[in-house]
Protein backbone atom coordinates (compact mmCIF):
# COMPACT_ATOMS: atom_id res chain seq x y z
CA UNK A 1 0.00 0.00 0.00
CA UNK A 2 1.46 3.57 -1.27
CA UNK A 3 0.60 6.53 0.03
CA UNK A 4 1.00 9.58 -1.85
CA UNK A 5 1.13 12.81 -0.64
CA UNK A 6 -1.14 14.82 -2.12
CA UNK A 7 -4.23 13.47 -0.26
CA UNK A 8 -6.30 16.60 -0.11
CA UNK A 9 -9.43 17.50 -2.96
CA UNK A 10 -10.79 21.12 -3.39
CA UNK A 11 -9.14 21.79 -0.50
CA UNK A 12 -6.15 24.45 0.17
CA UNK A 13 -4.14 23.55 2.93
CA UNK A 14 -0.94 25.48 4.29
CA UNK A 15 0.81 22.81 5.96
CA UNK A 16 0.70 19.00 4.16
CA UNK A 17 1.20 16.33 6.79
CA UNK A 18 4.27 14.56 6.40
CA UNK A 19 2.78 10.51 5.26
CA UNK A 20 5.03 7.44 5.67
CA UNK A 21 4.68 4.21 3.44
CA UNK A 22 1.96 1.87 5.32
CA UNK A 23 3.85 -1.32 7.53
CA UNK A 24 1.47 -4.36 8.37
CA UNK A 25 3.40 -3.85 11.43
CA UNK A 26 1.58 -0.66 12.33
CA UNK A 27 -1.64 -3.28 12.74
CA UNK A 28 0.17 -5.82 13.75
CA UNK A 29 1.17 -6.76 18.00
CA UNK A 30 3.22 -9.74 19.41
CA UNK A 31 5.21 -10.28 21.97
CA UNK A 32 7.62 -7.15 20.84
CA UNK A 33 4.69 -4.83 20.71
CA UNK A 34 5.10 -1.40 22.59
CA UNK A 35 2.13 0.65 23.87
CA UNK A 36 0.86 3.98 22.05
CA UNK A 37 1.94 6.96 23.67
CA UNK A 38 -2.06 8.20 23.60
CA UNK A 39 -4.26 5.44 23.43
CA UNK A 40 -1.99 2.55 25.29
CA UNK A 41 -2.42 0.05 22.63
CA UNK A 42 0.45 -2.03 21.93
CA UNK A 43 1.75 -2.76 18.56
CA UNK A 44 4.71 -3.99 17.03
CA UNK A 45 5.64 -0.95 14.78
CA UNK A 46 4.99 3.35 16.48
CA UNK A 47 5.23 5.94 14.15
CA UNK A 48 7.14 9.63 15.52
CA UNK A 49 5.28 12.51 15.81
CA UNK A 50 6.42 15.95 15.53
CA UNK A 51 5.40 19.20 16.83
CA UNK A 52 2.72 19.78 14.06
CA UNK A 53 0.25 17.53 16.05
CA UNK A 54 -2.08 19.29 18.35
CA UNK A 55 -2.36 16.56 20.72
CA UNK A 56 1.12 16.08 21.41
CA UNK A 57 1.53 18.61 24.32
CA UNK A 58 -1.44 15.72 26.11
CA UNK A 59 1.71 13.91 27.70
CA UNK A 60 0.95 16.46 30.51
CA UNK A 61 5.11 18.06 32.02
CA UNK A 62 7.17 18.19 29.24
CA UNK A 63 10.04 20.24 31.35
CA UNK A 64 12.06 16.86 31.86
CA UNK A 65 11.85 15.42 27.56
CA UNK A 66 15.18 16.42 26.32
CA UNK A 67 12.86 16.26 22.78
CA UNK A 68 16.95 14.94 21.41
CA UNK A 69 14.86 11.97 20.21
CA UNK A 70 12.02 11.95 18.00
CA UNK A 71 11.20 8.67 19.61
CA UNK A 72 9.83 10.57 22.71
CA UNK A 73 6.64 10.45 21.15
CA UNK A 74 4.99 7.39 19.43
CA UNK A 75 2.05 6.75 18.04
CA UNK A 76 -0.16 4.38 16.29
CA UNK A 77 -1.13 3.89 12.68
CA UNK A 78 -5.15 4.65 14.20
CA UNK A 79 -4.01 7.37 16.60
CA UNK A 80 -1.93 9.82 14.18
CA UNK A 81 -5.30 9.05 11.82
CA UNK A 82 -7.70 9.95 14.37
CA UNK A 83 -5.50 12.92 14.84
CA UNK A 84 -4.64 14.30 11.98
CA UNK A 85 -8.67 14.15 10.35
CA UNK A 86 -10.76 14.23 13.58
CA UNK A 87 -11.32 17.78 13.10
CA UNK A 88 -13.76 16.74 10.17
CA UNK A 89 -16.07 15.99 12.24
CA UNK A 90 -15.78 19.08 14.50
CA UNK A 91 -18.70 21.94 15.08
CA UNK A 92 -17.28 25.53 14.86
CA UNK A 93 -18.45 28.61 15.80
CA UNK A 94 -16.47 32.02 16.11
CA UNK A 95 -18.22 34.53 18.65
CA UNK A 96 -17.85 37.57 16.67
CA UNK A 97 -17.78 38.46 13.15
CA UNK A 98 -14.00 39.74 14.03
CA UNK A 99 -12.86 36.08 14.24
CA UNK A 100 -11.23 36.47 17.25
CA UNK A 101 -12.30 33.58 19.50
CA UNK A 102 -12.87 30.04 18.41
CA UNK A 103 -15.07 27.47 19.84
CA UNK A 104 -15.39 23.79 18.81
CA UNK A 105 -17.31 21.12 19.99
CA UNK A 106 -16.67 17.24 19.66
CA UNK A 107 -18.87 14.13 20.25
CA UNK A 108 -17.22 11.72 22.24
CA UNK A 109 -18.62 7.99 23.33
CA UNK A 110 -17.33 5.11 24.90
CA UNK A 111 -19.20 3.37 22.03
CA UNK A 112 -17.40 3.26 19.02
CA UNK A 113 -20.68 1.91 17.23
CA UNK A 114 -22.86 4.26 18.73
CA UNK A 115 -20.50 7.54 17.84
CA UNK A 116 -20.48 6.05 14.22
CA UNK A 117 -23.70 6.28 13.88
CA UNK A 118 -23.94 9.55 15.74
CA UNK A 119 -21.53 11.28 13.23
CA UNK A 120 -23.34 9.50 10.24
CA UNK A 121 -26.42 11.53 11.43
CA UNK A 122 -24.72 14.56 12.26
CA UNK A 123 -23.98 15.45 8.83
CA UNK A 124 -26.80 16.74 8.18
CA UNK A 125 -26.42 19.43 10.67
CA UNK A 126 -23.13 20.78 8.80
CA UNK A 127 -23.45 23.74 6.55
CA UNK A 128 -22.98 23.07 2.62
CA UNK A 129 -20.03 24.87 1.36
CA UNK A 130 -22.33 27.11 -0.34
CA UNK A 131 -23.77 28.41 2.53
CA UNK A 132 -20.78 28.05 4.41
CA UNK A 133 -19.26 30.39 2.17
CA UNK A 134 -22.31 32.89 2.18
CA UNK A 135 -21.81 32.96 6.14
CA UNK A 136 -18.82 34.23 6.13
CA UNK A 137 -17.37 30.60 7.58
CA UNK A 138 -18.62 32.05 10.88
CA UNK A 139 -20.21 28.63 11.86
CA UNK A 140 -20.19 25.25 10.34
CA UNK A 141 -23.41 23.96 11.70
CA UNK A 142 -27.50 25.30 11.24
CA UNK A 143 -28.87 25.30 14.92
CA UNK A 144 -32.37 24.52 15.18
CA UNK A 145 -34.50 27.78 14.27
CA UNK A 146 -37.78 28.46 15.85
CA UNK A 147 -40.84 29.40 14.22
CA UNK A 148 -40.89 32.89 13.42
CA UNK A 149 -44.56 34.41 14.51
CA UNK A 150 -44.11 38.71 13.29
CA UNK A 151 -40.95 40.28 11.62
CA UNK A 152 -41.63 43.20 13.52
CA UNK A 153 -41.26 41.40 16.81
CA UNK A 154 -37.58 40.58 19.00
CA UNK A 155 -38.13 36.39 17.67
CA UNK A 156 -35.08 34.26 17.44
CA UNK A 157 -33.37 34.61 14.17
CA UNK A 158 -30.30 33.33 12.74
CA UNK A 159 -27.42 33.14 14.61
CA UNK A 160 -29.34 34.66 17.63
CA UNK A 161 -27.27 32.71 19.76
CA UNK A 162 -23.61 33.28 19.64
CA UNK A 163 -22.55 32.46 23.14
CA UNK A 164 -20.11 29.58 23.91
CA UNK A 165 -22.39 27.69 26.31
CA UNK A 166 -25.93 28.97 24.59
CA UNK A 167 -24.36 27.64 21.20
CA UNK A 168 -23.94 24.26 22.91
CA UNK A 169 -26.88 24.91 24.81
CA UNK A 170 -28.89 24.65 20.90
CA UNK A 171 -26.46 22.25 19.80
CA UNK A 172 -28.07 19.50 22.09
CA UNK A 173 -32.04 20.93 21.31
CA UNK A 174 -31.01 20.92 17.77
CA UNK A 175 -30.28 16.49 17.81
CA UNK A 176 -33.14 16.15 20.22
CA UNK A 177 -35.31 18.39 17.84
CA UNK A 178 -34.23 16.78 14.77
CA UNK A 179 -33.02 12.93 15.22
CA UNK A 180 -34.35 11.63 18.94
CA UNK A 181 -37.36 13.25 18.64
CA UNK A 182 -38.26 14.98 15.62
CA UNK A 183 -42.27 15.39 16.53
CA UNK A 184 -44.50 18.00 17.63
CA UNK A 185 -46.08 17.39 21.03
CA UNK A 186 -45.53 13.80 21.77
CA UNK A 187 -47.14 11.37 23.45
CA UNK A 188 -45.93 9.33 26.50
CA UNK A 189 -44.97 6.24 24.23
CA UNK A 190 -42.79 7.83 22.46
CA UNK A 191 -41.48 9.72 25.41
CA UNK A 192 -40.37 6.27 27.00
CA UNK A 193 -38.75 5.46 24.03
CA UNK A 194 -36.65 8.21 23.74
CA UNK A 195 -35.46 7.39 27.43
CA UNK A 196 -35.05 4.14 26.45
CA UNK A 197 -32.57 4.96 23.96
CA UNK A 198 -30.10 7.15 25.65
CA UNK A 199 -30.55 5.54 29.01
CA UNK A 200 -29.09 2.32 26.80
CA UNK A 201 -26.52 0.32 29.10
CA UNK A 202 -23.04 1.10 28.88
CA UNK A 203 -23.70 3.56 26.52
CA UNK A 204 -22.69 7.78 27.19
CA UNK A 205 -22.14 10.66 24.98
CA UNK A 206 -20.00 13.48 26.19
CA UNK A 207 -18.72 16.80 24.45
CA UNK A 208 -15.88 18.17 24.48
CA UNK A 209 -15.62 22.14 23.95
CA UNK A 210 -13.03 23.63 23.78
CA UNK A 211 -12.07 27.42 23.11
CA UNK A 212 -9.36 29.55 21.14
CA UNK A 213 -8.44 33.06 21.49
CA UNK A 214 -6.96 35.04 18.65
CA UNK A 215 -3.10 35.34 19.34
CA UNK A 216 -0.71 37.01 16.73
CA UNK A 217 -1.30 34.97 13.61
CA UNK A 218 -2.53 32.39 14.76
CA UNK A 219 -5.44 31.00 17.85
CA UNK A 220 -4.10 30.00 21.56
CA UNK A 221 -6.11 27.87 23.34
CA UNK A 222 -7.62 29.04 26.70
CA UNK A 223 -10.07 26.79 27.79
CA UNK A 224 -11.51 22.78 27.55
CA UNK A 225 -14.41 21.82 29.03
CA UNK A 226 -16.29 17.90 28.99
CA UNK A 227 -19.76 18.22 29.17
CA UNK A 228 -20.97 14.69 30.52
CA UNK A 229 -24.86 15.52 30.81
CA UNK A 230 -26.29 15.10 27.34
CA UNK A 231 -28.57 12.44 28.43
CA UNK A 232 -29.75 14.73 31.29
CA UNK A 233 -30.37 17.71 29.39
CA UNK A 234 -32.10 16.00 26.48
CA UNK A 235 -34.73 14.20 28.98
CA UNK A 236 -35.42 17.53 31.15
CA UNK A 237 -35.92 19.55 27.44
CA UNK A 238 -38.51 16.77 26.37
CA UNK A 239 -39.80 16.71 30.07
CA UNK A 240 -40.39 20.34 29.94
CA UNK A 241 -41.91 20.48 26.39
CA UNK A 242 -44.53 18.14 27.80
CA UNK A 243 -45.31 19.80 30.70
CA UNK A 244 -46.28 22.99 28.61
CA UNK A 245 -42.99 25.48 28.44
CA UNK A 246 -42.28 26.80 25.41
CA UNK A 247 -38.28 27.15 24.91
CA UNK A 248 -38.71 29.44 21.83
CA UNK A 249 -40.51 31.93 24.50
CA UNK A 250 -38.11 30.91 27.52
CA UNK A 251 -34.81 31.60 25.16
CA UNK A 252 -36.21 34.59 23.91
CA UNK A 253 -37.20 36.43 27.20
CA UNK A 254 -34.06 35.61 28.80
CA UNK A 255 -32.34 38.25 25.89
CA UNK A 256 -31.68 41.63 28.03
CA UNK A 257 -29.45 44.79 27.81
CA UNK A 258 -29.53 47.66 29.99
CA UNK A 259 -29.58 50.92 28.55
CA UNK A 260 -26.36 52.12 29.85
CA UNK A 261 -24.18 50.00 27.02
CA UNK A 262 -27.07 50.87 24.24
CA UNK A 263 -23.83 53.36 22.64
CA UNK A 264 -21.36 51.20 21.60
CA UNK A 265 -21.09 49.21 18.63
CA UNK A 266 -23.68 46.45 17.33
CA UNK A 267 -21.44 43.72 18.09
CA UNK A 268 -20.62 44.48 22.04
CA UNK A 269 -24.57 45.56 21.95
CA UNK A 270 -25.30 41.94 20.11
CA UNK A 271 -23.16 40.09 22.61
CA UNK A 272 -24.30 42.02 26.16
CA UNK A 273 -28.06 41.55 25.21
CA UNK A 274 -27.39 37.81 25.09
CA UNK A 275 -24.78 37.72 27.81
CA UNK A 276 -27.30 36.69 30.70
CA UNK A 277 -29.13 33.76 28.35
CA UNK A 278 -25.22 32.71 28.12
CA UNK A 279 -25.18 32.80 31.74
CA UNK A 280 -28.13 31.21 32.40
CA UNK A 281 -28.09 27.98 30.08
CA UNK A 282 -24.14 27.64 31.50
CA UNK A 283 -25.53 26.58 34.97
CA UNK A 284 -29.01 24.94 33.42
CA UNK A 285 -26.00 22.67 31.51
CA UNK A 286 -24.18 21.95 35.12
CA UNK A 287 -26.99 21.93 36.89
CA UNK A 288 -26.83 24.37 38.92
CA UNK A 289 -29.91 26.89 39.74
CA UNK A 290 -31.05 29.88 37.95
CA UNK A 291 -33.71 31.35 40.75
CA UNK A 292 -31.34 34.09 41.49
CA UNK A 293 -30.47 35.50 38.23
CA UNK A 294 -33.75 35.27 36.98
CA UNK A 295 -35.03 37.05 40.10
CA UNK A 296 -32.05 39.86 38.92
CA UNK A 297 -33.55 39.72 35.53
CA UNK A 298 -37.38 40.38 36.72
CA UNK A 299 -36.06 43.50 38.88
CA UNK A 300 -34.06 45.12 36.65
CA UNK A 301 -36.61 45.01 34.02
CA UNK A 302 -39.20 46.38 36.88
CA UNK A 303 -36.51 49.53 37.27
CA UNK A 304 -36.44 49.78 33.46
CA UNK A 305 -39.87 49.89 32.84
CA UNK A 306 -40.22 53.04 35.05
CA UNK A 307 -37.65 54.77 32.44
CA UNK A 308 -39.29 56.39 29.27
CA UNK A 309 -35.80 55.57 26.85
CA UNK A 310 -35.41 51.98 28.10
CA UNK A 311 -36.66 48.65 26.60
CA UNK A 312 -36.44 45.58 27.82
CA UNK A 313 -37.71 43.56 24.68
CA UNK A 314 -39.75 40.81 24.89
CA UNK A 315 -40.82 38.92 27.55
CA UNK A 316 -42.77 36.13 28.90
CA UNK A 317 -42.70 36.51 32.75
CA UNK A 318 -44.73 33.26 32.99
CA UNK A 319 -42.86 31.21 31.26
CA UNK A 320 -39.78 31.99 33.15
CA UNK A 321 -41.70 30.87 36.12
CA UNK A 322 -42.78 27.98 34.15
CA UNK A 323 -39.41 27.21 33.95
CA UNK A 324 -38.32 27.80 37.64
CA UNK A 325 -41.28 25.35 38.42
CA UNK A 326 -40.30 22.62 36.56
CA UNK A 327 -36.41 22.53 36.12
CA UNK A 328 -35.72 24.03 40.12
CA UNK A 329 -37.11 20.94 42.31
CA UNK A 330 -35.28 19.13 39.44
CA UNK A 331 -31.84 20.25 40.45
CA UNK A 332 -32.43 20.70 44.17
CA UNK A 333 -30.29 19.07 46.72
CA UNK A 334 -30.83 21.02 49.85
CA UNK A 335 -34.22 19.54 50.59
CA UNK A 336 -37.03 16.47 49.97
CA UNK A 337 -38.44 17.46 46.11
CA UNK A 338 -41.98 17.43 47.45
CA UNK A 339 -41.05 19.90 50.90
CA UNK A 340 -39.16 21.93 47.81
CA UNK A 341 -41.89 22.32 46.01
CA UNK A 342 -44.42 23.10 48.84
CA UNK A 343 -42.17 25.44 49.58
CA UNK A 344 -42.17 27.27 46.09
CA UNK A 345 -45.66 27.00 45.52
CA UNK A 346 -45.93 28.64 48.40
CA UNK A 347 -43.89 31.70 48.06
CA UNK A 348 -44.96 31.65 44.53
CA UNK A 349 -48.92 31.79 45.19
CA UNK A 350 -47.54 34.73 47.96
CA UNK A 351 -46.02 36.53 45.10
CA UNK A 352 -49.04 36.53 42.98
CA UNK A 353 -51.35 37.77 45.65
CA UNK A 354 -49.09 40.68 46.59
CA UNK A 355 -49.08 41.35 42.45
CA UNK A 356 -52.80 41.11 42.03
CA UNK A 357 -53.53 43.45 45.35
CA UNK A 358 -50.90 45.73 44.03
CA UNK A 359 -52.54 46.05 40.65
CA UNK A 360 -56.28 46.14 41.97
CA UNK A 361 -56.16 48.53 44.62
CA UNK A 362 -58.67 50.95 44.19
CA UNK A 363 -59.51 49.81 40.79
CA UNK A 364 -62.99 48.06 40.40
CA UNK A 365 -63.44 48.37 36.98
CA UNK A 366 -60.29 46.65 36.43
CA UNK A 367 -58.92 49.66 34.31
CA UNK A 368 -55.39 49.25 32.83
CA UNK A 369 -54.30 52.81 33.54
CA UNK A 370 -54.90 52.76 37.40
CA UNK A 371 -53.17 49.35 36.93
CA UNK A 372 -50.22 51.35 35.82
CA UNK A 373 -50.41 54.23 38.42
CA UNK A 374 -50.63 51.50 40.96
CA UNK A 375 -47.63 49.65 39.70
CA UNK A 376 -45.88 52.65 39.84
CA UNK A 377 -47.51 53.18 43.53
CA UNK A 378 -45.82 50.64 44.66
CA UNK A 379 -42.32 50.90 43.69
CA UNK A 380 -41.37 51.25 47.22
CA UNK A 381 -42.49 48.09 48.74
CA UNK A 382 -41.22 46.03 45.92
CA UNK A 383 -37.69 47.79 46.70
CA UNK A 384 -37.96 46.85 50.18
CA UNK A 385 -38.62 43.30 49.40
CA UNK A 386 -35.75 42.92 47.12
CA UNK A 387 -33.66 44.90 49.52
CA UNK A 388 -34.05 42.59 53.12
CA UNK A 389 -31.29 41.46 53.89
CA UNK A 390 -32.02 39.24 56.81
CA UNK A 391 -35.82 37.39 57.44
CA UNK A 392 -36.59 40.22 59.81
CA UNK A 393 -35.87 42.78 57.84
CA UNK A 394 -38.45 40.82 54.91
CA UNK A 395 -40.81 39.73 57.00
CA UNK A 396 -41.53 43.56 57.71
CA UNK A 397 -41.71 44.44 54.15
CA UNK A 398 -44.44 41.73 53.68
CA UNK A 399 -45.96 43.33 57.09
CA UNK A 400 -46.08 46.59 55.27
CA UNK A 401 -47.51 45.11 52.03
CA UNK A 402 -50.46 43.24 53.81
CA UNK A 403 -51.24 46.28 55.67
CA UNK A 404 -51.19 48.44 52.57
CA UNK A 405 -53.27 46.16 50.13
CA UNK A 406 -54.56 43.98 52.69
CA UNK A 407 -52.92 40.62 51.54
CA UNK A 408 -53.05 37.46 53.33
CA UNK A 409 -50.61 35.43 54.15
CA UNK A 410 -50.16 31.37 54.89
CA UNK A 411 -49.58 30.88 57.99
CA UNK A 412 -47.74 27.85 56.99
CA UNK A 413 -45.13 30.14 55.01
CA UNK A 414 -45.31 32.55 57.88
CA UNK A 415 -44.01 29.70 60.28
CA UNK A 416 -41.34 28.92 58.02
CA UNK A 417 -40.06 31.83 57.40
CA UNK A 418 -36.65 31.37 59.17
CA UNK A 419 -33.00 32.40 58.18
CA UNK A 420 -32.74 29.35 56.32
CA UNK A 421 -35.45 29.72 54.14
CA UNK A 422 -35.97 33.24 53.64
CA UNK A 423 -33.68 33.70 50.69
CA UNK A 424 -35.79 31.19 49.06
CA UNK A 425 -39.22 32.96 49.85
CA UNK A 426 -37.71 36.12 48.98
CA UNK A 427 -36.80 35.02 45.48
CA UNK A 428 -40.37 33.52 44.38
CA UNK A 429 -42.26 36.14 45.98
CA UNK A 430 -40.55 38.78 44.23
CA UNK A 431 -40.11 36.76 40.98
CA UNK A 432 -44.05 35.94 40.91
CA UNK A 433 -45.00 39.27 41.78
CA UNK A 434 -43.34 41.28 39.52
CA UNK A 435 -44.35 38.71 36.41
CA UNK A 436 -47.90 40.01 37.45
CA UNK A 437 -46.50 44.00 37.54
CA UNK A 438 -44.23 44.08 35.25
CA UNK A 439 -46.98 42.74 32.10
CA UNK A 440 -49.53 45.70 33.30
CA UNK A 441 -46.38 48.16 33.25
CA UNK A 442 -45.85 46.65 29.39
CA UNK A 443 -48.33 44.05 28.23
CA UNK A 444 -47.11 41.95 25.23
CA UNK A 445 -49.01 39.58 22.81
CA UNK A 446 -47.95 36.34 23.38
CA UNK A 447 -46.45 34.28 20.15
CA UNK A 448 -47.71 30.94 19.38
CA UNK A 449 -45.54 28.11 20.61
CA UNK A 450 -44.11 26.86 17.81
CA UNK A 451 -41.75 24.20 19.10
């Protein structure tokens, strides 16, 4: 078998890999075999690899290799293959239209089987050179786009998401969307099966991200990252779809920028509005919890909506509690699921009653502008709430609220309202409140789900 070297079609290249006549050796492993510097594998016959491999620096320390050999690092026939075309089957995206940071993402299994067929499938989420070109090579891969109600609305367009961890984020909704579970609204059979499938025995699928900075001429790598929950994340999306929450609405209304940055250019404007939704999805994809920076998100927007010049764009205030109810109790580790969601419901139907006495007071006929006045009313006491510090402090800026709009409250959240739960309480209440004021400061049409 001769190898030649010009190996490459249609493609320029600026550095040709230097290719070595093929050994049955190379395949081959007796008694004289010697392991693979990457893999382990032994075989009878390594091949030298140079410094024009990226995964040579793996070995970990290299301040003891005098490097006076070449035999200091030896591969296999399959490793310096894997190596040297692996990238083929690599998502891209740069984060700006400056090309200035790099990330990729690659499938990884600990079925060789399974990740054939996964890449066999994922072809048809890579761009055709056509379009590639047309892009500007910004991105090699076509997220999954969601339905598009107006074009005079904030929807979700192309390339809407350009954050490292929201790109992955739509990465993993665009395979469940388009090869687990390519159906609209789906019924508990097919539910199971999905499960079925990625829950498979000794079967995972991991991906590894990593990123590049722009660095003279050429891109340094800064950061690597496994991400080991695929199966979770594609169970809780097709969990949540079922149980009514619209991500196209969720992903959308997470989208904020305060008007202080509204000068510079479109790209820093582009990147800050979707810095939180970044954020966010980051800790939904460790699960971590959100309740806090979605409790930020519903107060600043309260502050902003009091501005004339500010806009906070769309947003669904009860889907992001949606969201809080289902994926929260999920994630929680502090407490039994059912006392954790007691507890929220709880705080949550507190929230709403303080935002329905807020908006009714003195207002029989239920008109929109005393609504408004009385949102604005108010101002104080939702300030208070959001600024107690201790449970003393916020149990007398609920005192202050009930006594004002003469709001009941459990007695069973009263009672456990302690210092260890009051952070907790705090968060719903003012989370469920303010979706009630916040939609009679700015009411919105809501788009049709189209997931």
């Amino acid at each position: 078998m001769d190898i030649g070297s010009v190996i490459y079609f249609n493609e320029p290249y600026t550095t040709i890999p230097r290719l070595i006549k093929f050994d049955d050796k190379y395949l081959q492993a007796t008694e004289k075999a010697v392991p693979c510097f990457l893999t382990g594998e032994k075989f009878d016959k390594l091949i030298d690899i140079g410094n024009n491999l990226a995964f040579a620096s793996l070995q970990g320390d290299q301040s003891f290799n005098s490097f006076s050999k070449s035999k200091d690092l030896q591969v296999s026939w399959k490793s310096m293959i894997l190596m040297r075309f692996s990238p083929k089957y690599c998502y891209y995206h740069y984060l700006s239209s400056k090309y200035e940071q790099l990330v990729c993402y690659f499938f990884y299994s600990n079925d060789l089987l399974a990740l054939k067929k996964y890449y066999r499938i994922y072809g048809s989420f890579f761009k055709p050179s056509l379009k590639l070109q047309a892009d500007l090579y910004i991105s090699n891969f076509e997220p999954y786009q969601f339905g598009s109600p107006k074009k005079d609305d904030n929807t979700v367009i192309k390339d809407d998401f350009i954050g490292r961890h929201e790109k992955l984020f739509m990465l993993i909704y665009t395979i469940y969307k388009k090869i687990l579970f390519n159906r609209q609204n789906p019924d508990n059979e097919v539910l199971n099966d999905l499960f079925n499938f990625i829950e498979k025995e000794n079967y995972s699928i991991q991906i590894m991200t990593f990123q590049a900075d722009k660095f003279s001429g050429t891109f340094r790598a800064n950061s690597f990252e496994t991400f080991n929950q695929f199966k979770f994340i594609v169970k809780f999306i097709a969990y949540s779809e079922k149980n009514g929450l619209s991500f196209n609405q969720f992903l959308r209304s997470l989208k904020f920028q305060k008007m202080q940055h509204s000068s510079r250019g479109f790209g820093d404007k582009c990147r800050l509005e979707r810095q939180l939704r970044n954020e966010v999805l980051c800790k939904v994809l460790k699960q971590k919890s959100v309740v806090n920076e979605i409790k930020t998100l519903f107060y600043d927007c309260f502050i902003c909506l009091f501005k004339p010049d500010e806009n906070v764009g769309y947003k669904d205030y009860n889907m992001l509690v949606k969201f809080l109810e289902i994926y929260e109790p999920i994630i929680n580790q502090n407490m039994d699921k059912e006392q954790f969601q007691t507890l929220q419901n709880r705080a949550i139907n507190l929230g709403k009653s303080i935002g329905w006495a807020i908006l009714d007071f003195e207002n029989p006929e239920n008109k929109i502008e005393i609504k408004k006045a009385n949102a604005k009313d108010a101002r104080t006491y939702i300030i208070g709430l959001h600024k107690a510090r201790t449970a003393e402090q916020f149990r007398e800026a609920i005192i202050r609220i009930l006594n004002k709009y003469d709001v009941g409250m459990a007695e069973e959240l009263q009672s456990g309202l302690n210092d260890d739960t009051f952070v907790f309480i705090k968060q719903y209440t003012i989370i469920s409140a303010l979706s009630k004021i916040n939609f009679a400061l700015k009411p919105q049409n809501e788009p049709k789900n189209e997931n």
